[in-house]
PDB file of N, CA and C in Angstrom:
ATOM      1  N   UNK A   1     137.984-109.293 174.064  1.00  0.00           N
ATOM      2  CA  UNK A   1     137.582-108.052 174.714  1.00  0.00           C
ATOM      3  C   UNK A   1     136.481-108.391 175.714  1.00  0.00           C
ATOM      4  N   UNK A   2     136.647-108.123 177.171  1.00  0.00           N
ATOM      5  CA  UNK A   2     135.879-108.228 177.559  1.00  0.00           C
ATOM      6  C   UNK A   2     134.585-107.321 178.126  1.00  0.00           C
ATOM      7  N   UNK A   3     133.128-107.603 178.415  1.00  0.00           N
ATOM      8  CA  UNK A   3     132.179-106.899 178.262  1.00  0.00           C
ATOM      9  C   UNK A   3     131.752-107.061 179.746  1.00  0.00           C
ATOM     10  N   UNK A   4     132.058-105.184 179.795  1.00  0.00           N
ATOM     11  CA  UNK A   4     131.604-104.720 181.098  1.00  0.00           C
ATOM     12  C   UNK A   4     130.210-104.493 181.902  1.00  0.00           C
ATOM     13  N   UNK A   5     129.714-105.010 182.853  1.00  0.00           N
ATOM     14  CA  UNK A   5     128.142-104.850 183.110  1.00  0.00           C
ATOM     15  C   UNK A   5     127.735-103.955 184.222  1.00  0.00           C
ATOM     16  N   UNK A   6     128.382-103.339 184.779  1.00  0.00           N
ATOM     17  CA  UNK A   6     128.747-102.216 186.262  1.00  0.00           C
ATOM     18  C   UNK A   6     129.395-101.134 185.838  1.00  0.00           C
ATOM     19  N   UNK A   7     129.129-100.435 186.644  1.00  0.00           N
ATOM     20  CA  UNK A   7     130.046 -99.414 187.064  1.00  0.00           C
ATOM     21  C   UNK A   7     130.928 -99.666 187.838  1.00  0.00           C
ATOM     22  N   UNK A   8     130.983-100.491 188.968  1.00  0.00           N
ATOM     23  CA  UNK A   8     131.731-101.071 189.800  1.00  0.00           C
ATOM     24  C   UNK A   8     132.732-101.820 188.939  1.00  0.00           C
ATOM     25  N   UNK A   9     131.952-102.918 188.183  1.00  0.00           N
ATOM     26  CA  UNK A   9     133.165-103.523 187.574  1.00  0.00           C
ATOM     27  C   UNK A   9     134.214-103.182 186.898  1.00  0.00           C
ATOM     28  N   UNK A  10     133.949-101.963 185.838  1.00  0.00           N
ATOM     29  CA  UNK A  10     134.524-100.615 185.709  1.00  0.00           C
ATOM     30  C   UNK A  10     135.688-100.146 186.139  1.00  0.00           C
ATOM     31  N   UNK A  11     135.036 -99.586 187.405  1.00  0.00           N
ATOM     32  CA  UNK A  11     136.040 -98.894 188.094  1.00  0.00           C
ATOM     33  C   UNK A  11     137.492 -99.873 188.944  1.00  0.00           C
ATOM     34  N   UNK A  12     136.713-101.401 189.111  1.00  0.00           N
ATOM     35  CA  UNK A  12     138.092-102.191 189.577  1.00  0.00           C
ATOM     36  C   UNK A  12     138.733-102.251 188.646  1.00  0.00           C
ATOM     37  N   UNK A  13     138.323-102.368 187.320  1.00  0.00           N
ATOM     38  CA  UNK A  13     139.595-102.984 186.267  1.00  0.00           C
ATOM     39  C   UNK A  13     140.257-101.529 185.745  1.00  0.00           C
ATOM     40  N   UNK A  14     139.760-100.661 186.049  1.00  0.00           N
ATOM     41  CA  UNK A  14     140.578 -99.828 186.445  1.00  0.00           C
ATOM     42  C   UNK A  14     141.236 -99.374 187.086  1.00  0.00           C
ATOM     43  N   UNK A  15     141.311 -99.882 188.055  1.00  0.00           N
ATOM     44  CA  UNK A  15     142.229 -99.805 189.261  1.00  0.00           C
ATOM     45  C   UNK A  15     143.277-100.348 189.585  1.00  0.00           C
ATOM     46  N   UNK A  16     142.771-101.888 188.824  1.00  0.00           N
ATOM     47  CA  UNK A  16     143.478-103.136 189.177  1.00  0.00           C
ATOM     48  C   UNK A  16     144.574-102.983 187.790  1.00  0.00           C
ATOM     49  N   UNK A  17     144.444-102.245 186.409  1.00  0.00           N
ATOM     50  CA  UNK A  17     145.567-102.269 185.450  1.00  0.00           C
ATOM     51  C   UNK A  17     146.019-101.180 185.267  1.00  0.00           C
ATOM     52  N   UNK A  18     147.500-101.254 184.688  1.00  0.00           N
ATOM     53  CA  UNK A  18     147.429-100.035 184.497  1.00  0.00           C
ATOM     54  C   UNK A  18     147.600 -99.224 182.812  1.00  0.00           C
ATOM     55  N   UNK A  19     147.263-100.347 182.200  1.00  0.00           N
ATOM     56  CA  UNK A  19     146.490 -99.403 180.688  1.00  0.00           C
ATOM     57  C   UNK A  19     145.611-100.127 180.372  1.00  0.00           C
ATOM     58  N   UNK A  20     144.232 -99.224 180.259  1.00  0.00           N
ATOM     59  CA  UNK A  20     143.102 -99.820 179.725  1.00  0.00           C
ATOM     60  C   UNK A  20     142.232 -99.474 178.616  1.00  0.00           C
ATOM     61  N   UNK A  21     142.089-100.088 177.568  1.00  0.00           N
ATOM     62  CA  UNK A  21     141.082 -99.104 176.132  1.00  0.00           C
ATOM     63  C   UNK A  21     139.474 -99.467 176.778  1.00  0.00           C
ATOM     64  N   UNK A  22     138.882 -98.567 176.596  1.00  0.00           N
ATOM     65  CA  UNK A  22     137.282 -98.899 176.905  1.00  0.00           C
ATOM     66  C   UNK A  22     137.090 -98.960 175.496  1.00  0.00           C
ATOM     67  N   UNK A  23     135.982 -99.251 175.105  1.00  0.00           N
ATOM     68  CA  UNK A  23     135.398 -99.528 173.703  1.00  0.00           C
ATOM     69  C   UNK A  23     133.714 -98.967 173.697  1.00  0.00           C
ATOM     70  N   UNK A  24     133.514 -98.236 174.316  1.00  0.00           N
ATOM     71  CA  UNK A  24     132.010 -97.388 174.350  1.00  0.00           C
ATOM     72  C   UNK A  24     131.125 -97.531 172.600  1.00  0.00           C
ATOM     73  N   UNK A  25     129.924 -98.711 172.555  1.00  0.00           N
ATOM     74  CA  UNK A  25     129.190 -98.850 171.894  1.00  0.00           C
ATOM     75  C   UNK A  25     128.007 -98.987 171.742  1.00  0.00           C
ATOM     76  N   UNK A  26     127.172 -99.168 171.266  1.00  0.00           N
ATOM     77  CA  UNK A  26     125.319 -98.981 171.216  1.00  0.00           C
ATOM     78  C   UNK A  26     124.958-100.407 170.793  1.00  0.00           C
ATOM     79  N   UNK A  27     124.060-101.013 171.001  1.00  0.00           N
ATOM     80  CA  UNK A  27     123.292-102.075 170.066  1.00  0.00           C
ATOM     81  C   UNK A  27     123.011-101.796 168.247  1.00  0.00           C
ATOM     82  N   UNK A  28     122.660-100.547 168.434  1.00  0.00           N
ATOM     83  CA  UNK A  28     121.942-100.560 166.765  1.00  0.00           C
ATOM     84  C   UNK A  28     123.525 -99.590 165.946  1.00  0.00           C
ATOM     85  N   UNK A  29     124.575 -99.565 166.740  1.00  0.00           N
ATOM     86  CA  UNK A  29     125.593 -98.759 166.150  1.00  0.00           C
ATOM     87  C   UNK A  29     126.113 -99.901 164.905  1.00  0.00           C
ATOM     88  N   UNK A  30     126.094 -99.791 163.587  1.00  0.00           N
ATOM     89  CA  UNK A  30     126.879-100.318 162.707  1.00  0.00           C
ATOM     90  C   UNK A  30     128.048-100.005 162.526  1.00  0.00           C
ATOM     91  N   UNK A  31     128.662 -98.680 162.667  1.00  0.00           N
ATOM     92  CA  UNK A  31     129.915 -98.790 162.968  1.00  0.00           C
ATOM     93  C   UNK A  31     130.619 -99.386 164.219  1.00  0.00           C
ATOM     94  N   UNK A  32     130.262 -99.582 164.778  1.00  0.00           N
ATOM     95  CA  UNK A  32     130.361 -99.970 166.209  1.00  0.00           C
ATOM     96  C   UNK A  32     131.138-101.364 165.610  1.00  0.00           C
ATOM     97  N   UNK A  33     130.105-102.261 165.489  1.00  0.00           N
ATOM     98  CA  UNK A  33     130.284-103.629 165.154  1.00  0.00           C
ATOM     99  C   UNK A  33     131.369-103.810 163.898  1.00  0.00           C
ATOM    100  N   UNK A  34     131.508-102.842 163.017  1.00  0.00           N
ATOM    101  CA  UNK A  34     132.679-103.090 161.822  1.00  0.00           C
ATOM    102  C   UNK A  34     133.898-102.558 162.668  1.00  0.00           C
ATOM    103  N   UNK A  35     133.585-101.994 163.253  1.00  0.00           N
ATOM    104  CA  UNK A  35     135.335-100.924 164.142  1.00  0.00           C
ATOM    105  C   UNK A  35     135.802-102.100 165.018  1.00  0.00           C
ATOM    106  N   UNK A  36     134.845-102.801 165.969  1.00  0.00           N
ATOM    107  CA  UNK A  36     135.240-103.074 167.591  1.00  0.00           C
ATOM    108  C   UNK A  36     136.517-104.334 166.450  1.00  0.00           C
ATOM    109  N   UNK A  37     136.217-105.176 165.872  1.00  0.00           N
ATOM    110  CA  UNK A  37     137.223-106.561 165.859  1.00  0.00           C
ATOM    111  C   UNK A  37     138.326-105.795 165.272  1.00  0.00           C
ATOM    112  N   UNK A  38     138.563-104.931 164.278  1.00  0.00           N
ATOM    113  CA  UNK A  38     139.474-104.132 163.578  1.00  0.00           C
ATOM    114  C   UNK A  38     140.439-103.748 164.637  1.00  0.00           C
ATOM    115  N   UNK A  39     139.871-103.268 165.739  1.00  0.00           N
ATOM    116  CA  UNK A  39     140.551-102.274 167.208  1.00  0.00           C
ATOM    117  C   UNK A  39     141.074-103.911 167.965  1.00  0.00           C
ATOM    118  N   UNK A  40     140.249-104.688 168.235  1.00  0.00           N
ATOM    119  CA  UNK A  40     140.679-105.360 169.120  1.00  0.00           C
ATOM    120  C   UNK A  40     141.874-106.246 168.670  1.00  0.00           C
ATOM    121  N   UNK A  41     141.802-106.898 166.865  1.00  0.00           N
ATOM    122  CA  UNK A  41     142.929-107.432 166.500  1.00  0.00           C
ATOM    123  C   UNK A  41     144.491-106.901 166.238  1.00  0.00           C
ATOM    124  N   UNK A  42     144.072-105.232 165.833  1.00  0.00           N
ATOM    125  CA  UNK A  42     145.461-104.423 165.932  1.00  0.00           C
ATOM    126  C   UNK A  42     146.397-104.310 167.101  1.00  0.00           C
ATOM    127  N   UNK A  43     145.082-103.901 168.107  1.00  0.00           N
ATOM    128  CA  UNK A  43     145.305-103.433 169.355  1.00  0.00           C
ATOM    129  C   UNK A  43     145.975-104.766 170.359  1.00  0.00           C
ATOM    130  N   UNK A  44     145.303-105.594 170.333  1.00  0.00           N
ATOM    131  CA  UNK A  44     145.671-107.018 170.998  1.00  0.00           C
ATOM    132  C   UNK A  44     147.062-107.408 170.521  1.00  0.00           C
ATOM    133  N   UNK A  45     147.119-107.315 169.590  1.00  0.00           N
ATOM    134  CA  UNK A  45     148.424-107.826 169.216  1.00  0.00           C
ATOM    135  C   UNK A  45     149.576-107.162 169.565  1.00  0.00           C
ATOM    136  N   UNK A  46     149.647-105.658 169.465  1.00  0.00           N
ATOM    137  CA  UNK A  46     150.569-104.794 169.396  1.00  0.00           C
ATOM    138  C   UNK A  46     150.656-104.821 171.090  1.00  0.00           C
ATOM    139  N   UNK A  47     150.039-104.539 171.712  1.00  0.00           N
ATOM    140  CA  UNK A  47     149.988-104.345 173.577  1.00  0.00           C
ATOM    141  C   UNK A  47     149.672-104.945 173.924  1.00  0.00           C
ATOM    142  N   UNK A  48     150.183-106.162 174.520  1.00  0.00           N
ATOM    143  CA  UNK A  48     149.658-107.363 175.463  1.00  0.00           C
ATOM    144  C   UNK A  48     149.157-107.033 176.571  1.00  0.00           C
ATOM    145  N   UNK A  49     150.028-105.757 177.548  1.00  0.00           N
ATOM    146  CA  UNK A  49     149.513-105.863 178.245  1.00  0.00           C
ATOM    147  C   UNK A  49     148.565-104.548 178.787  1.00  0.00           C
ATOM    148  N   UNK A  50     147.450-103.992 177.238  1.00  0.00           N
ATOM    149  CA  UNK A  50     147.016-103.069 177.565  1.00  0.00           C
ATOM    150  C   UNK A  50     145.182-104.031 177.712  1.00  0.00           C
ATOM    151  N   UNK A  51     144.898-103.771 178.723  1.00  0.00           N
ATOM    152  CA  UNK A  51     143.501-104.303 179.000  1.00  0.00           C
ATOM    153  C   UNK A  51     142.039-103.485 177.918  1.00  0.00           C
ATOM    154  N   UNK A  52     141.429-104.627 177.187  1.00  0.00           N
ATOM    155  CA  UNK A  52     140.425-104.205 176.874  1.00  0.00           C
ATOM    156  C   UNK A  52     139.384-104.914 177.114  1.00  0.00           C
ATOM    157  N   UNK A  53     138.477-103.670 177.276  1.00  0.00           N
ATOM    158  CA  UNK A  53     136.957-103.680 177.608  1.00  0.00           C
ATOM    159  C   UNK A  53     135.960-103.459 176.645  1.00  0.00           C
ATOM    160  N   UNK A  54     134.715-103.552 176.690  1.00  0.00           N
ATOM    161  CA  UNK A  54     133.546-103.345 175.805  1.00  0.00           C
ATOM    162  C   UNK A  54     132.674-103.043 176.832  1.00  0.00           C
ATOM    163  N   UNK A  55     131.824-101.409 176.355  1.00  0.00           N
ATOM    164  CA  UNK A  55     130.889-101.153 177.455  1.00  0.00           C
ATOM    165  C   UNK A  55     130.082-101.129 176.193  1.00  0.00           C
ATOM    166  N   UNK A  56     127.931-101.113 176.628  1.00  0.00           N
ATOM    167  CA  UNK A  56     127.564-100.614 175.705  1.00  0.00           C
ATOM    168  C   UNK A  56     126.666 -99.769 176.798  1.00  0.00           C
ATOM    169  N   UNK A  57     126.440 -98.387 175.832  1.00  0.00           N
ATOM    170  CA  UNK A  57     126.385 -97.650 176.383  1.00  0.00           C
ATOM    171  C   UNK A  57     124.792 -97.313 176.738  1.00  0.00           C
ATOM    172  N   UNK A  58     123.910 -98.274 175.878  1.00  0.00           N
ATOM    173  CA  UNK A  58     123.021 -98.545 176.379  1.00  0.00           C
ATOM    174  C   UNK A  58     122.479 -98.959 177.360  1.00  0.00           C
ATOM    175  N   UNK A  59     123.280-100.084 177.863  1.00  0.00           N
ATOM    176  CA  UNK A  59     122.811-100.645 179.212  1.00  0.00           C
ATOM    177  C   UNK A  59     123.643-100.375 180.562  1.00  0.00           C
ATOM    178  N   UNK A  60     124.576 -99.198 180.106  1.00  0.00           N
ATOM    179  CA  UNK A  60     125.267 -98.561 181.328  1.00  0.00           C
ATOM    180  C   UNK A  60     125.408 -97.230 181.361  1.00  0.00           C
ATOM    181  N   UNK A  61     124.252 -96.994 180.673  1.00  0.00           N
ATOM    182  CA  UNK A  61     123.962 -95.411 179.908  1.00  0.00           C
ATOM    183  C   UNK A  61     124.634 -94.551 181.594  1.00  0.00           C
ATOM    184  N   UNK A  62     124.792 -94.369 182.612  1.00  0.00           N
ATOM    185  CA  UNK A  62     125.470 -93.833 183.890  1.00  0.00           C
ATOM    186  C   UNK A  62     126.966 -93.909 183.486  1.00  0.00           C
ATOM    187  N   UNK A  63     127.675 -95.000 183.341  1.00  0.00           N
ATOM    188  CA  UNK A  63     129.178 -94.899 182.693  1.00  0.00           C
ATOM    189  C   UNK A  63     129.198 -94.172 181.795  1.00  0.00           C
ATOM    190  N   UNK A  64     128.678 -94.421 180.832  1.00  0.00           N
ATOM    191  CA  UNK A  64     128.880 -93.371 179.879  1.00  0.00           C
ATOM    192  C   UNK A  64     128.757 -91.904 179.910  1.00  0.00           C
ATOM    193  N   UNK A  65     127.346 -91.396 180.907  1.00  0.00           N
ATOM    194  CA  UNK A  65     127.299 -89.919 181.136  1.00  0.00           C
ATOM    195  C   UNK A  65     128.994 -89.524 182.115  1.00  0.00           C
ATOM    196  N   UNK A  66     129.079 -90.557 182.673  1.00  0.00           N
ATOM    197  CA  UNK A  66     130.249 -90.111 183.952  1.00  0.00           C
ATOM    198  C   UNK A  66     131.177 -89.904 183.032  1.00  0.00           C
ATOM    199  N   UNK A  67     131.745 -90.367 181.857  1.00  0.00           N
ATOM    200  CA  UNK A  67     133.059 -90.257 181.201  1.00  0.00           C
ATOM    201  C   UNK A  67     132.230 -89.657 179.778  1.00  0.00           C
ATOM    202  N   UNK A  68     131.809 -88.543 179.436  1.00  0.00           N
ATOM    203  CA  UNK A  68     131.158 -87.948 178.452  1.00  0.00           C
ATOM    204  C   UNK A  68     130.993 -88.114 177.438  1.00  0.00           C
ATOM    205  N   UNK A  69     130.458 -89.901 177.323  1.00  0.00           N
ATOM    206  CA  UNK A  69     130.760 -90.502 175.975  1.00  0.00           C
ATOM    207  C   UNK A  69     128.994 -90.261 175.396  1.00  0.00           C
ATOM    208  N   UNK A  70     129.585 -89.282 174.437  1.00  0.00           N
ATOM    209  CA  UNK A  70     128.314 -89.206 173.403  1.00  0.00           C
ATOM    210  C   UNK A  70     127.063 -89.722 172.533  1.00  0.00           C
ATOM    211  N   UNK A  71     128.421 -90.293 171.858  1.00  0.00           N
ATOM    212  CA  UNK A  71     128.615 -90.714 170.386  1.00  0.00           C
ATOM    213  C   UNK A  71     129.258 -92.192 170.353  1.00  0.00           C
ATOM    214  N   UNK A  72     128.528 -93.088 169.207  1.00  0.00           N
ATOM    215  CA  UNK A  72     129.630 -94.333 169.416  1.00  0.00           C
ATOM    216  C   UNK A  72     129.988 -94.627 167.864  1.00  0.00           C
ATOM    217  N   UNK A  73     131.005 -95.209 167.661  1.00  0.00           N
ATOM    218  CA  UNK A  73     131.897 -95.854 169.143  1.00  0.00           C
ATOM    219  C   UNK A  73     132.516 -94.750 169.323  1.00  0.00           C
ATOM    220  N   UNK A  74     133.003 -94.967 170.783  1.00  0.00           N
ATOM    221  CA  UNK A  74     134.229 -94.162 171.167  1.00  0.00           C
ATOM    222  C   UNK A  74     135.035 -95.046 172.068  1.00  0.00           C
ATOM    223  N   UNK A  75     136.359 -94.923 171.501  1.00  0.00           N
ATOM    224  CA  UNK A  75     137.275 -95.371 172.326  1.00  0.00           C
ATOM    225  C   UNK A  75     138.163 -94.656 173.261  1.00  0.00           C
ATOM    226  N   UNK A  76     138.296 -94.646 174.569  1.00  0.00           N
ATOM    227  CA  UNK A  76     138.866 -94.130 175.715  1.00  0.00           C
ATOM    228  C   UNK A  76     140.114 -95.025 176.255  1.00  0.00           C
ATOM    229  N   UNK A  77     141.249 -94.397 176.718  1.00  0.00           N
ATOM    230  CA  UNK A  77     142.442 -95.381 176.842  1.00  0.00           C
ATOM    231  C   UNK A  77     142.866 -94.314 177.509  1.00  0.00           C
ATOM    232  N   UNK A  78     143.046 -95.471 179.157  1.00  0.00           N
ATOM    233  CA  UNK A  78     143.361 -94.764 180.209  1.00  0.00           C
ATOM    234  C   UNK A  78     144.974 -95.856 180.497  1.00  0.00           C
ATOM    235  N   UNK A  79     145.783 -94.511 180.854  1.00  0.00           N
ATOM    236  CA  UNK A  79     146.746 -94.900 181.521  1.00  0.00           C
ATOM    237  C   UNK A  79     147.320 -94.586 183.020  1.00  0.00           C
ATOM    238  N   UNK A  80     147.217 -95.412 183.850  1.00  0.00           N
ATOM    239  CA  UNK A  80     147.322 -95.118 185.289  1.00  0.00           C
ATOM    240  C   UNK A  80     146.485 -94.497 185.759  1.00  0.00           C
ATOM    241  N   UNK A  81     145.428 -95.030 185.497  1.00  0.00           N
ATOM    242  CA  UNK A  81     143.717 -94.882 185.507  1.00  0.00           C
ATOM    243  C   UNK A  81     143.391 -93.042 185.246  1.00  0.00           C
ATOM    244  N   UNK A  82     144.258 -93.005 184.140  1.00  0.00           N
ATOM    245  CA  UNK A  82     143.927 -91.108 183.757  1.00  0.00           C
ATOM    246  C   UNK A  82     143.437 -91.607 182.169  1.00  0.00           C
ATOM    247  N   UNK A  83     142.771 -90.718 182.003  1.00  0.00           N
ATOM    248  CA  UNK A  83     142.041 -90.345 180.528  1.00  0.00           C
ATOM    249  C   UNK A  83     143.463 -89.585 179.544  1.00  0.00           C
ATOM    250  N   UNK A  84     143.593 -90.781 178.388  1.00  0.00           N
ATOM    251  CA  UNK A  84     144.987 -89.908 177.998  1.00  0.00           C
ATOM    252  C   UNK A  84     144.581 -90.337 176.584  1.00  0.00           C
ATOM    253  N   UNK A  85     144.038 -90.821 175.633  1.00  0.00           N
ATOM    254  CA  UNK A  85     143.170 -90.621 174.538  1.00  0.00           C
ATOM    255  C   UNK A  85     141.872 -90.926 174.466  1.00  0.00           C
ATOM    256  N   UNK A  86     141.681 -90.561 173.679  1.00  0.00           N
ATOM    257  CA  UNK A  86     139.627 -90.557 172.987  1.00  0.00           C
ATOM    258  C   UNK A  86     139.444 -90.146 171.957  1.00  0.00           C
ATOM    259  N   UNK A  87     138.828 -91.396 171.063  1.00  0.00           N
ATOM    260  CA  UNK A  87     138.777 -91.142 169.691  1.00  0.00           C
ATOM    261  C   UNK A  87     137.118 -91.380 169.313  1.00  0.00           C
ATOM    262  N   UNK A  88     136.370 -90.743 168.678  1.00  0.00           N
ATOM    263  CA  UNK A  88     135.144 -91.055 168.533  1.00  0.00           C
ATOM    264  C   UNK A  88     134.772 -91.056 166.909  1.00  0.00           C
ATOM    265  N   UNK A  89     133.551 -91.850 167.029  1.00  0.00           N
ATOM    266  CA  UNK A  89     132.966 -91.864 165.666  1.00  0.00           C
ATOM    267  C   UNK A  89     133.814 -92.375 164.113  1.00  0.00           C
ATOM    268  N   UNK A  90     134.419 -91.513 163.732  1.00  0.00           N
ATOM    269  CA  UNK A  90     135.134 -91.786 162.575  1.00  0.00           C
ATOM    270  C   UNK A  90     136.728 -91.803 163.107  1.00  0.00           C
ATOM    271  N   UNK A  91     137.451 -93.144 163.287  1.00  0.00           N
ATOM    272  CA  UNK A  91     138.743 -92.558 163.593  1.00  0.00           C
ATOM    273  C   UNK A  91     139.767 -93.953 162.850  1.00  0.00           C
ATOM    274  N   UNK A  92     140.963 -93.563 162.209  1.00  0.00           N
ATOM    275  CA  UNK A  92     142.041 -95.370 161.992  1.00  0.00           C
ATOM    276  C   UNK A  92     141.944 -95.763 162.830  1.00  0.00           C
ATOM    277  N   UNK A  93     142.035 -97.290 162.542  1.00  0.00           N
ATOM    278  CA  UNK A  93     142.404 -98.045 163.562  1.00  0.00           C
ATOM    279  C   UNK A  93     144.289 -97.747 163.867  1.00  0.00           C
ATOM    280  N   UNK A  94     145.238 -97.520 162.610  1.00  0.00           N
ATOM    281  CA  UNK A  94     146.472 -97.044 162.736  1.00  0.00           C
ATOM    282  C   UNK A  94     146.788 -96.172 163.722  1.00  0.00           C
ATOM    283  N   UNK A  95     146.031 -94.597 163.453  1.00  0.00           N
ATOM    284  CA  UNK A  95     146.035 -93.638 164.067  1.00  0.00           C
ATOM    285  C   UNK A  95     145.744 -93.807 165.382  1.00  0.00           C
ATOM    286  N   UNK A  96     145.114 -94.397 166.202  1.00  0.00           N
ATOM    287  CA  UNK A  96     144.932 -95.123 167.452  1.00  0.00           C
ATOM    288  C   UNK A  96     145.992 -95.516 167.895  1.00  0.00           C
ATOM    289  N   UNK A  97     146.780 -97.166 166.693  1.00  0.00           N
ATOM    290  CA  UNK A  97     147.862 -97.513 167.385  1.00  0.00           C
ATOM    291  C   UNK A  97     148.942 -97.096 167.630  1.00  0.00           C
ATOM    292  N   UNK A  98     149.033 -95.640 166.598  1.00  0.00           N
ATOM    293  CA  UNK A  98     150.298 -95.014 166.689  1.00  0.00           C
ATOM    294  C   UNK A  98     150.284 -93.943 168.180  1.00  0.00           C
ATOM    295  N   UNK A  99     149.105 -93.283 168.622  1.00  0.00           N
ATOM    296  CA  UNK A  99     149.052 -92.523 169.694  1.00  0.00           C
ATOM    297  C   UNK A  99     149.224 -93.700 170.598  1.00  0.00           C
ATOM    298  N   UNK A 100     148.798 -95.056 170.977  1.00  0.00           N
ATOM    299  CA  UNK A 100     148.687 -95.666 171.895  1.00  0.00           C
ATOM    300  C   UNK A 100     150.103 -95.874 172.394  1.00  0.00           C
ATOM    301  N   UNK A 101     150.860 -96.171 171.765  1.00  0.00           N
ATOM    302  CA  UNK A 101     152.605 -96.943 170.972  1.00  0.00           C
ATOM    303  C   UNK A 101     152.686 -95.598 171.931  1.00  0.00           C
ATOM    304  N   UNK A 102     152.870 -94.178 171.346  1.00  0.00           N
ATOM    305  CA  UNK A 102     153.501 -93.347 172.450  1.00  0.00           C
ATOM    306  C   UNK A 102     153.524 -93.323 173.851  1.00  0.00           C
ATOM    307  N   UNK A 103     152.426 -93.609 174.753  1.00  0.00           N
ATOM    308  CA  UNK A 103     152.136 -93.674 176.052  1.00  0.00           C
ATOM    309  C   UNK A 103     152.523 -95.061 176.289  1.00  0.00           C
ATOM    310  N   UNK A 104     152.171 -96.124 176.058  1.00  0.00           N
ATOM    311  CA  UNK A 104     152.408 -97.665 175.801  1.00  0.00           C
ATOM    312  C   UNK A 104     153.985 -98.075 176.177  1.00  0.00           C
ATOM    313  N   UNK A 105     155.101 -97.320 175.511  1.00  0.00           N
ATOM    314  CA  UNK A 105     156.484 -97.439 175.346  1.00  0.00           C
ATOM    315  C   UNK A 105     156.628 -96.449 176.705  1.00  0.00           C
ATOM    316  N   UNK A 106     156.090 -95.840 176.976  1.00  0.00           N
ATOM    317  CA  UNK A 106     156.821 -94.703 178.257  1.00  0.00           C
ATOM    318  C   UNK A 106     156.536 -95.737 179.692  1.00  0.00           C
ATOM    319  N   UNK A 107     155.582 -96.206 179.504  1.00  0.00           N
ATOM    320  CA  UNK A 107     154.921 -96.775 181.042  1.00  0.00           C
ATOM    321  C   UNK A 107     155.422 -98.531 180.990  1.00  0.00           C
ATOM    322  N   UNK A 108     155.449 -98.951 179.906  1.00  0.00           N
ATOM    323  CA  UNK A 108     156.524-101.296 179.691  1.00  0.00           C
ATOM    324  C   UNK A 108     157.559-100.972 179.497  1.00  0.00           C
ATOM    325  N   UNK A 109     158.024 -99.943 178.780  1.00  0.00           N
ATOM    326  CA  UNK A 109     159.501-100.424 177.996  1.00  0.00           C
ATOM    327  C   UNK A 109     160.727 -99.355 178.597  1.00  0.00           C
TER     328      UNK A 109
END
């Protein structure tokens, strides 16, 4: 997963793919840190070619107000650079892959 440091940088790899999970997290978030490898090993495996990111929302606290991320973690998964889930705080990692799998199969397969 890679870790975003811009807004700019942001907005190209959004531009440049066309499905992307953000991973919106804090430094002192403990869930944060038990969720992110759980998300990234399900997620990685199942969608090769869905791009993930890691913002923290501390040090890009502006990304985060722009896309109304609260609370962490929250995960955001844009397809064709649109906002088409968001899961925050308490969520499966399943329940993720099964909404993802729906949009995922309409736009590769």
């Amino acid at each position: 997963m890679e870790t975003i440091h811009s807004i700019q940088e942001f907005d190209h790899i959004l531009s440049e793919n066309e499905a992307v999970l953000a991973y919106f997290s804090t430094e002192n978030c403990t869930v944060c840190k038990l969720l992110k490898p759980k998300v990234y090993e399900m997620i990685s495996e199942s969608f090769p070619r869905l791009k993930m990111i890691s913002i923290d929302s501390d040090k890009i606290s502006q990304l985060s107000a722009q896309y109304r991320v609260f609370t962490a973690p929250t995960v955001v998964v844009f397809f064709e650079s649109r906002e088409t889930i968001r899961k925050s705080r308490t969520f499966g990692v399943d329940e993720l892959k099964a909404e993802i799998q729906r949009f995922y199969s309409l736009l590769f397969e």
